[in-house]
C-alpha atoms as a PDB file:
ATOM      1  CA  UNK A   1      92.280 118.721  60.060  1.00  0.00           C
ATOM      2  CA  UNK A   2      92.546 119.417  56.431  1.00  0.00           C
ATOM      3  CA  UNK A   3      93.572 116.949  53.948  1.00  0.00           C
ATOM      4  CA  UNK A   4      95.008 117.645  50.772  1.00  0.00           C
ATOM      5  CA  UNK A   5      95.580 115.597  47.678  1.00  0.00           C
ATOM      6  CA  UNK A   6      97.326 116.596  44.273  1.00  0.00           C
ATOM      7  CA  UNK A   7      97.731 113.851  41.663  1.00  0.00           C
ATOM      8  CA  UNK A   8      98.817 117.016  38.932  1.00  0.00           C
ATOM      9  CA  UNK A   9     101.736 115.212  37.183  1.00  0.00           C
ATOM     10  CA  UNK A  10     103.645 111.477  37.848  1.00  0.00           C
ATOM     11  CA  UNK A  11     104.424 112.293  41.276  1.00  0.00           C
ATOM     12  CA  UNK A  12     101.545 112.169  43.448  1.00  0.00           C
ATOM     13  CA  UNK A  13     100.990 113.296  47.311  1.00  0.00           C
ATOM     14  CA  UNK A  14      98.451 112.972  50.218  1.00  0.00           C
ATOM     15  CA  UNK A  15      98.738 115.294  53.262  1.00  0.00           C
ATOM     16  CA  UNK A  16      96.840 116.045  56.601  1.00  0.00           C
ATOM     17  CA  UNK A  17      97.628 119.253  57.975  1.00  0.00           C
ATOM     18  CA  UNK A  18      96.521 120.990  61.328  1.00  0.00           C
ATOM     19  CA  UNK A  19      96.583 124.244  61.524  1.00  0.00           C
ATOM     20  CA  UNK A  20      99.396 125.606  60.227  1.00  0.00           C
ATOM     21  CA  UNK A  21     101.847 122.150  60.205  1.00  0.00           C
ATOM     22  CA  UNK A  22     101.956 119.013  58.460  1.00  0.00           C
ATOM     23  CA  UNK A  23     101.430 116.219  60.471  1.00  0.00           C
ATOM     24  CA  UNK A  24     101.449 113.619  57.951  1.00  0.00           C
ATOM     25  CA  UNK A  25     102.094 113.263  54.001  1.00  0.00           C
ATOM     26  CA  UNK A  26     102.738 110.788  51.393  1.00  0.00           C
ATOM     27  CA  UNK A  27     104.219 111.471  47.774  1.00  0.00           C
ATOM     28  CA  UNK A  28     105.328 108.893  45.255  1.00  0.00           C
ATOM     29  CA  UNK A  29     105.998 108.239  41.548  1.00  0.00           C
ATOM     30  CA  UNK A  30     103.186 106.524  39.762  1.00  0.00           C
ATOM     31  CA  UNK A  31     104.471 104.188  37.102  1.00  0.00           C
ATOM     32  CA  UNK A  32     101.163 103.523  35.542  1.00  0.00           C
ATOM     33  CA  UNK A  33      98.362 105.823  37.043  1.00  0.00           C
ATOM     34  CA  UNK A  34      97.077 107.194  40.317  1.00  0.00           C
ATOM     35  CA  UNK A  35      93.852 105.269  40.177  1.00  0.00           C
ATOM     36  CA  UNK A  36      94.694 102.324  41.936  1.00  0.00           C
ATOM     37  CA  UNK A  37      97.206 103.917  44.523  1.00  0.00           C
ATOM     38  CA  UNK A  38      95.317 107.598  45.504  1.00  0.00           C
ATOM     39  CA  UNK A  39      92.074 105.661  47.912  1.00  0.00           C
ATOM     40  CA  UNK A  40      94.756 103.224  49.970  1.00  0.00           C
ATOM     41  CA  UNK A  41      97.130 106.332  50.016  1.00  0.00           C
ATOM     42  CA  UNK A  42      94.404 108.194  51.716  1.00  0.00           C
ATOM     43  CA  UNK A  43      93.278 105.413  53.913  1.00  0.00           C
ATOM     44  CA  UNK A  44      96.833 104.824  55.353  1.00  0.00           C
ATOM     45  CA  UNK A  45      97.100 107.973  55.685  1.00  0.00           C
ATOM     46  CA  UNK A  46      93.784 108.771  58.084  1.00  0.00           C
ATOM     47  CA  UNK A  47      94.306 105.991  59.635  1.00  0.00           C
ATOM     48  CA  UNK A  48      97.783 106.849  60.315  1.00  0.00           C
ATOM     49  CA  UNK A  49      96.612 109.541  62.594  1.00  0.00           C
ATOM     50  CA  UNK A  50      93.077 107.602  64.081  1.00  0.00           C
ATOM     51  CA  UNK A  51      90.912 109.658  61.615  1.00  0.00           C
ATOM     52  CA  UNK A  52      87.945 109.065  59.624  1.00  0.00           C
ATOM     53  CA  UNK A  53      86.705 111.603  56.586  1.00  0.00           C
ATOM     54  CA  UNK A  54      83.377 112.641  58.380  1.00  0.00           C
ATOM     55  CA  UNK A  55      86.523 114.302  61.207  1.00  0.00           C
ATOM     56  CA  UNK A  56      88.067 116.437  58.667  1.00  0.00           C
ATOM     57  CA  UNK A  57      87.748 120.270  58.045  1.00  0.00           C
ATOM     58  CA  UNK A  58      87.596 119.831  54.549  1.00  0.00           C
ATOM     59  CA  UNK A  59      89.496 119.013  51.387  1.00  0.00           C
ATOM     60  CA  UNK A  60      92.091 120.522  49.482  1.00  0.00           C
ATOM     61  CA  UNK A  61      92.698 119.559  45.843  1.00  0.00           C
ATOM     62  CA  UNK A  62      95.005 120.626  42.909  1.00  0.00           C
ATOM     63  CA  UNK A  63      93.303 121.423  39.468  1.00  0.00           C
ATOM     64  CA  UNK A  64      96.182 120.961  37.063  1.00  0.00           C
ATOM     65  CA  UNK A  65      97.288 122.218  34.392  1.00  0.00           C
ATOM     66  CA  UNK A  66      98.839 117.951  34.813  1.00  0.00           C
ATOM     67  CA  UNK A  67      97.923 114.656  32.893  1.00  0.00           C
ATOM     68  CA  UNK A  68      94.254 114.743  31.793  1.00  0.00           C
ATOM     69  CA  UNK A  69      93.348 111.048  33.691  1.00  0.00           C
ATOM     70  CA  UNK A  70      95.561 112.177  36.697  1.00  0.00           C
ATOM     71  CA  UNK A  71      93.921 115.362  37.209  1.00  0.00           C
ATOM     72  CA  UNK A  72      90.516 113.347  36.926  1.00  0.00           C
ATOM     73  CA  UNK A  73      91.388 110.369  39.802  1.00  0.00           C
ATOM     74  CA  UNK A  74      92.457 113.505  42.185  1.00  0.00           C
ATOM     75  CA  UNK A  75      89.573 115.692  41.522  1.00  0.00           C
ATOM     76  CA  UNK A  76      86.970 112.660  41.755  1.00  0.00           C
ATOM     77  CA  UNK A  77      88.192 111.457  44.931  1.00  0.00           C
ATOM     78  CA  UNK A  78      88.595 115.058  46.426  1.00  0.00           C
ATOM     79  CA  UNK A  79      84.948 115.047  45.556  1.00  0.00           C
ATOM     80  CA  UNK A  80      83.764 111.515  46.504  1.00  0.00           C
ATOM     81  CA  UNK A  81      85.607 112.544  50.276  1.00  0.00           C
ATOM     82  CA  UNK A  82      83.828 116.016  50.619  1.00  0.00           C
ATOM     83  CA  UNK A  83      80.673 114.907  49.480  1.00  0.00           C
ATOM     84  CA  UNK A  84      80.329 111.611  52.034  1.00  0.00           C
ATOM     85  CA  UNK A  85      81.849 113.576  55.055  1.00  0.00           C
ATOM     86  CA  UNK A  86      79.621 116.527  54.294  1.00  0.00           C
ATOM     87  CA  UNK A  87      82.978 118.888  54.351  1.00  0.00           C
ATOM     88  CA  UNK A  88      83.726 121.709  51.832  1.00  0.00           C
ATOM     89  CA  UNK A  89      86.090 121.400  48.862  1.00  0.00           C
ATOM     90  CA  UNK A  90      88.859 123.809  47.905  1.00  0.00           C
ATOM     91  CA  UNK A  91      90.673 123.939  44.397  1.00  0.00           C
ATOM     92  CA  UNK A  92      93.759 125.654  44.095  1.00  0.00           C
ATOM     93  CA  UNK A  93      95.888 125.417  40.290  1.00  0.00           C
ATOM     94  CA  UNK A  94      99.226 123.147  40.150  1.00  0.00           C
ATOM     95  CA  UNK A  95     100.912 125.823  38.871  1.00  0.00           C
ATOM     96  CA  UNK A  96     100.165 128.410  42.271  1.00  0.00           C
ATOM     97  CA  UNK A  97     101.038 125.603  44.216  1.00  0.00           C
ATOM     98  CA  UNK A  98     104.854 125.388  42.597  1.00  0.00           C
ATOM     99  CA  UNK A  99     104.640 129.466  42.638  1.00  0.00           C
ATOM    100  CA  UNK A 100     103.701 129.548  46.429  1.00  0.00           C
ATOM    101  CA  UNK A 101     107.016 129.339  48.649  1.00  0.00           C
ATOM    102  CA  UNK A 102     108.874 131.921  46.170  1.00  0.00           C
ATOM    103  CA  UNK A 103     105.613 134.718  46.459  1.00  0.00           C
ATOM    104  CA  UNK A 104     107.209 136.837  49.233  1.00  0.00           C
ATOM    105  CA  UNK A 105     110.679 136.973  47.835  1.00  0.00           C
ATOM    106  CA  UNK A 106     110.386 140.328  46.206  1.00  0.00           C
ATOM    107  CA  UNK A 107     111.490 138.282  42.486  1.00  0.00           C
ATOM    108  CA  UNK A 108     109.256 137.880  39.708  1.00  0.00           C
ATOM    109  CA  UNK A 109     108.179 134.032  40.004  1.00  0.00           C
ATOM    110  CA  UNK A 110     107.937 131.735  37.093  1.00  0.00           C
ATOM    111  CA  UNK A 111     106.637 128.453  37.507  1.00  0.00           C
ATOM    112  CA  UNK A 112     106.653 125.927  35.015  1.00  0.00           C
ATOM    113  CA  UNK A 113     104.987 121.959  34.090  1.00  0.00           C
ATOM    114  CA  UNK A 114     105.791 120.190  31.452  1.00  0.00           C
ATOM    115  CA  UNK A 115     103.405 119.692  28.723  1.00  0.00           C
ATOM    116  CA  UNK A 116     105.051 117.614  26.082  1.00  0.00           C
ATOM    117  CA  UNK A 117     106.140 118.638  22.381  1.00  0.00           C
ATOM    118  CA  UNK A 118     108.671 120.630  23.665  1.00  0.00           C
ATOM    119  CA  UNK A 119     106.299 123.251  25.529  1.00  0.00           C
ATOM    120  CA  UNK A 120     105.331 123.792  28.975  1.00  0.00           C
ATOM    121  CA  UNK A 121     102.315 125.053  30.796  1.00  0.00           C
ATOM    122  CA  UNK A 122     103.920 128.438  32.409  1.00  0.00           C
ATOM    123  CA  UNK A 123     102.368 130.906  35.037  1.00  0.00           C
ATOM    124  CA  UNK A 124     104.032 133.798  35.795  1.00  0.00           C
ATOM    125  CA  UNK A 125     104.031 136.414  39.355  1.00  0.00           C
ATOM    126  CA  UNK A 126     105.234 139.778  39.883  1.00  0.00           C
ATOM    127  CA  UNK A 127     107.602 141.093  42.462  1.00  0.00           C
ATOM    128  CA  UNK A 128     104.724 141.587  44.640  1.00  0.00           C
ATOM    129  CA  UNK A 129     104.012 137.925  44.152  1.00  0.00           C
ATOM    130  CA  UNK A 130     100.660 138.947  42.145  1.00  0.00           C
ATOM    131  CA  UNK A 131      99.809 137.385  38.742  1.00  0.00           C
ATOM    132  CA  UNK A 132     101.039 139.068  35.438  1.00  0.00           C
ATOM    133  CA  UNK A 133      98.781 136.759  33.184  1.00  0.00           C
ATOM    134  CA  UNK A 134      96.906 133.724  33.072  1.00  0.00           C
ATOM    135  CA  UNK A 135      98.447 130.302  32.781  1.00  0.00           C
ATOM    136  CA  UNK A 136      99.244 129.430  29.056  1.00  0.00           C
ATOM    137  CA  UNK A 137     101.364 126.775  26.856  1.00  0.00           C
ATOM    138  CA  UNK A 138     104.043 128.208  25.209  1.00  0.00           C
ATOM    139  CA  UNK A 139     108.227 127.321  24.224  1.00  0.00           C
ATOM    140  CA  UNK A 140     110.988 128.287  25.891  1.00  0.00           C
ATOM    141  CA  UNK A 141     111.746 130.660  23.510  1.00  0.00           C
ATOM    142  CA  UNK A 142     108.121 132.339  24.087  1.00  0.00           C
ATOM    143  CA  UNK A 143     108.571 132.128  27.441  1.00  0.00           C
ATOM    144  CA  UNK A 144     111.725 133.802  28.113  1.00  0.00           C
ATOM    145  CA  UNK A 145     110.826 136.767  25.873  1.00  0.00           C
ATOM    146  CA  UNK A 146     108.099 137.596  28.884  1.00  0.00           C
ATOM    147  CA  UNK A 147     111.082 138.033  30.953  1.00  0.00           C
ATOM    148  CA  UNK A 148     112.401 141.333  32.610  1.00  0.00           C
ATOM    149  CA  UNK A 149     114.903 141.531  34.977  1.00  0.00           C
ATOM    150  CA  UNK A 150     115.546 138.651  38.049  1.00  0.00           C
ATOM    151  CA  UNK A 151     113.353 136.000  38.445  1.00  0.00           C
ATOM    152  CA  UNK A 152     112.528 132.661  39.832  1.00  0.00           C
ATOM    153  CA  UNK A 153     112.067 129.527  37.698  1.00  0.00           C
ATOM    154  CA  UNK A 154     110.410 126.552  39.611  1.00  0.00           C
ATOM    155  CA  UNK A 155     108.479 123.667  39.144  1.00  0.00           C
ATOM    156  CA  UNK A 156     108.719 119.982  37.255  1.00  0.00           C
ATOM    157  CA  UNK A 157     109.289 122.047  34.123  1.00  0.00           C
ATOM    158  CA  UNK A 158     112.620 123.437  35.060  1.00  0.00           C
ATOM    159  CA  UNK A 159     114.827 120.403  34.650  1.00  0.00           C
ATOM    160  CA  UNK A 160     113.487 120.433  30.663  1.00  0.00           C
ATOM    161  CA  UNK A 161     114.510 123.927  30.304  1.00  0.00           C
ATOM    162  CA  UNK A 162     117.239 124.669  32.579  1.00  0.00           C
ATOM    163  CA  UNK A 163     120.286 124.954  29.774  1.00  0.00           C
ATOM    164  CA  UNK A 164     117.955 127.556  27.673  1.00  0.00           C
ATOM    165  CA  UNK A 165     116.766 129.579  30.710  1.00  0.00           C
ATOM    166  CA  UNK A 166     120.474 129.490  31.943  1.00  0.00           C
ATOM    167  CA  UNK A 167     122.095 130.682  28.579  1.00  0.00           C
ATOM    168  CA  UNK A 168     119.143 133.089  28.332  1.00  0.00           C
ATOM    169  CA  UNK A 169     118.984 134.685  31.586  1.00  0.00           C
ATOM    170  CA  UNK A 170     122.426 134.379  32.890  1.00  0.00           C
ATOM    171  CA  UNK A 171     122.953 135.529  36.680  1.00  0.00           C
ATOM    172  CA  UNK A 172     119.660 136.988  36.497  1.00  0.00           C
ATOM    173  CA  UNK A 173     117.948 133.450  36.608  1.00  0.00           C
ATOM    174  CA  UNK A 174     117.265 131.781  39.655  1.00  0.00           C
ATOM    175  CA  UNK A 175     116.446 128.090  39.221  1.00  0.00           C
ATOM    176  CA  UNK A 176     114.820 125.831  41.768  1.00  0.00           C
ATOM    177  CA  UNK A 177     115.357 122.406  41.652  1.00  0.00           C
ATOM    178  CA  UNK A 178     111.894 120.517  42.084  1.00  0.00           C
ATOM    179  CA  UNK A 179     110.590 119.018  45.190  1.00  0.00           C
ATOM    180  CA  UNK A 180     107.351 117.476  44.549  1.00  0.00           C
ATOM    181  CA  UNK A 181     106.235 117.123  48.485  1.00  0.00           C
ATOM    182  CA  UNK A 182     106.237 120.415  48.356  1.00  0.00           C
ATOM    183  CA  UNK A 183     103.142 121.173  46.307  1.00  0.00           C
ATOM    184  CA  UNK A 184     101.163 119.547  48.737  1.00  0.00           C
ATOM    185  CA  UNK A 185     102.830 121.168  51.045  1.00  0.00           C
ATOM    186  CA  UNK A 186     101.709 124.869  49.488  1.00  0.00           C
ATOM    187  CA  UNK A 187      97.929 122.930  48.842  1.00  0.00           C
ATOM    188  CA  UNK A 188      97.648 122.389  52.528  1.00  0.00           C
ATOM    189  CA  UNK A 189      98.729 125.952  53.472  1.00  0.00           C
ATOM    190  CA  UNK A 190      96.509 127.637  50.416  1.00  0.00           C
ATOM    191  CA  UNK A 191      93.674 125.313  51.345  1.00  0.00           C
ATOM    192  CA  UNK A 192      93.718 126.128  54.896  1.00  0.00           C
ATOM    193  CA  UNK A 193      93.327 129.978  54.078  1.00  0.00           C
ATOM    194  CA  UNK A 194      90.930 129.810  51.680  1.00  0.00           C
ATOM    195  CA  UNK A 195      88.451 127.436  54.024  1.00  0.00           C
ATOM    196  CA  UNK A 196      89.389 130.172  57.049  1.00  0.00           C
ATOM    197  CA  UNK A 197      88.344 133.038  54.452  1.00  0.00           C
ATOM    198  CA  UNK A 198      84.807 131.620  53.527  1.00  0.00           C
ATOM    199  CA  UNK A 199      86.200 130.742  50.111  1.00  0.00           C
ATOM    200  CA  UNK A 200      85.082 127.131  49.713  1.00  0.00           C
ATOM    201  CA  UNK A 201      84.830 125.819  45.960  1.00  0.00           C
ATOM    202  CA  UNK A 202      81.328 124.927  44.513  1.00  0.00           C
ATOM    203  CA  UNK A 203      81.777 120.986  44.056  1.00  0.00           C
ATOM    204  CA  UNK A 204      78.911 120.852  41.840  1.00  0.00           C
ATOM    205  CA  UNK A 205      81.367 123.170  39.508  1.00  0.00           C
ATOM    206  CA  UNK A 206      84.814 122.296  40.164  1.00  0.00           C
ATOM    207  CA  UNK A 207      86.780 120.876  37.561  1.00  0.00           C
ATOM    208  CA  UNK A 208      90.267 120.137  36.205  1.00  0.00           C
ATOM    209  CA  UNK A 209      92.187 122.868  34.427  1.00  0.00           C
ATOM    210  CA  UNK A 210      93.082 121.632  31.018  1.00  0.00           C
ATOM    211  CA  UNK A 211      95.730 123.863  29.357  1.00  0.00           C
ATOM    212  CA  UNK A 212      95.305 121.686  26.051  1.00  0.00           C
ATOM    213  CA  UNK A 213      93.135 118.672  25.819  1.00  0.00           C
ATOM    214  CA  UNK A 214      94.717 115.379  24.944  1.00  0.00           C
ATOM    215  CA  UNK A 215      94.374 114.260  21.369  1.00  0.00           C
ATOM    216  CA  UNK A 216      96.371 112.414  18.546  1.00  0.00           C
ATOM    217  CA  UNK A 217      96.918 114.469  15.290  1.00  0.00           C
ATOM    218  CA  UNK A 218      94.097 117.364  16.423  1.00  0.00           C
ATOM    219  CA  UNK A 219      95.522 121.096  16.560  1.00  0.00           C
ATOM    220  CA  UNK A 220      96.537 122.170  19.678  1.00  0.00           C
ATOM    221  CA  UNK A 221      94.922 123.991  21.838  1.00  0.00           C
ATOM    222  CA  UNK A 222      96.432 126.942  24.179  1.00  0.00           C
ATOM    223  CA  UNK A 223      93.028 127.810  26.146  1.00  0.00           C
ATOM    224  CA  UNK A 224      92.479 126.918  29.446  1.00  0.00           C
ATOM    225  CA  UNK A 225      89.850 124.358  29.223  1.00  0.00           C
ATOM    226  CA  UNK A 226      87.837 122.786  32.050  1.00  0.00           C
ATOM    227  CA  UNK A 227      86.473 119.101  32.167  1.00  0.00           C
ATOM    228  CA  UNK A 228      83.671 119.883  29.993  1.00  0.00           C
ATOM    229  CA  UNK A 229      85.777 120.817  26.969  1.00  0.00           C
ATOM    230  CA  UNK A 230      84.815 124.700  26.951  1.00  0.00           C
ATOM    231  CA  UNK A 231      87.124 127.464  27.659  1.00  0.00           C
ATOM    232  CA  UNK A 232      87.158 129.593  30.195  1.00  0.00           C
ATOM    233  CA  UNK A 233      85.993 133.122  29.810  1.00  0.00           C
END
């Protein structure tokens, strides 16, 4: 039994899944933060199914881009879970998790997260459902200049940018309304493959994906950037 947790943006999620199913999940809209709902979340939902962390397979956990203290809660617990049940850790990005259900449809994917100032953090997948660049920050405006022929827009960030991506795209845009359960839904399913594959995450490494650290008045940043504050090469 795997179980997944993703605390990426406001909505956050817990999921156990067995093989390939769900056979239990929680998702809700955090008002304040995840810190004080993620650990009874994850109780219930164990004991929901007469399960104790030292029974899992492992742990599944997204790495943002998302809020910088959200991101932090999910991560820490993800770790705290794996590293008292002895079970491996997997990290997959928010932004492949929105991507995931649309990979196989033979459309270039775009998937999209707010994050604020009018910008969101944007990922983008070919036909073939590989990746045509690395996740970056950008506007609308940048964004839709990427874009060639049909595609797929999905993901929080959609309902921000739906009129421009509309009047931009026309008929050739295909916009998804969001449905958070269903990034924890992808985690599970991502997770699961990568564990069966031998591709475990090194805890002692593993870290939140930071688009653009948070500050007030500092220049932004349009790097990824881990936890520690350097970016990725």
């Amino acid at each position: 039994m795997l179980l997944a947790l993703d605390t990426s943006t406001r909505y956050a999620s817990v999921a156990l899944a067995d093989e390939d199913r769900i056979v239990a999940s929680r998702t809700w809209y955090s008002t304040f933060n995840h810190t004080a709902e993620l650990m009874p979340a994850v109780a219930q939902l164990l004991e929901s199914r007469g399960l104790t962390a030292a029974e899992l397979d492992g742990v599944a956990v997204a790495l943002g881009p998302g809020g910088f203290s959200a991101l932090r809660v999910g991560i820490s617990v993800a770790k705290g879970l794996a590293l008292v049940a002895k079970k491996p850790i997997v990290g997959v990005g928010t932004l492949d998790l929105e991507a995931h259900p649309y990979l196989k449809s033979g459309t270039q994917v775009c998937a999209l997260l707010e994050a604020g100032r009018e910008e969101c953090a944007t990922a983008l997948f070919g036909p073939d459902g590989i990746r045509l660049r690395e996740d970056r920050v950008c506007t609308a405006e940048e964004l839709l200049a990427e874009i060639t022929g049909p595609a797929i827009f999905c993901g929080e960030g959609v309902t921000a940018w739906q009129d421009q991506i509309a009047g931009s795209c026309g008929t050739k845009a295909q916009i998804v309304w969001p449905v958070p359960a269903a990034r924890v839904w992808a985690l599970a399913a991502i997770g699961r493959e990568k564990l069966a594959a031998g591709e475990a995450s090194d805890i002692t490494t593993l870290e939140p994906e930071y688009l653009r650290m948070p500050s007030i008045g500092a220049p932004k940043q349009r790097d990824r950037v881990p936890q520690g504050g350097r970016p990725a090469r």
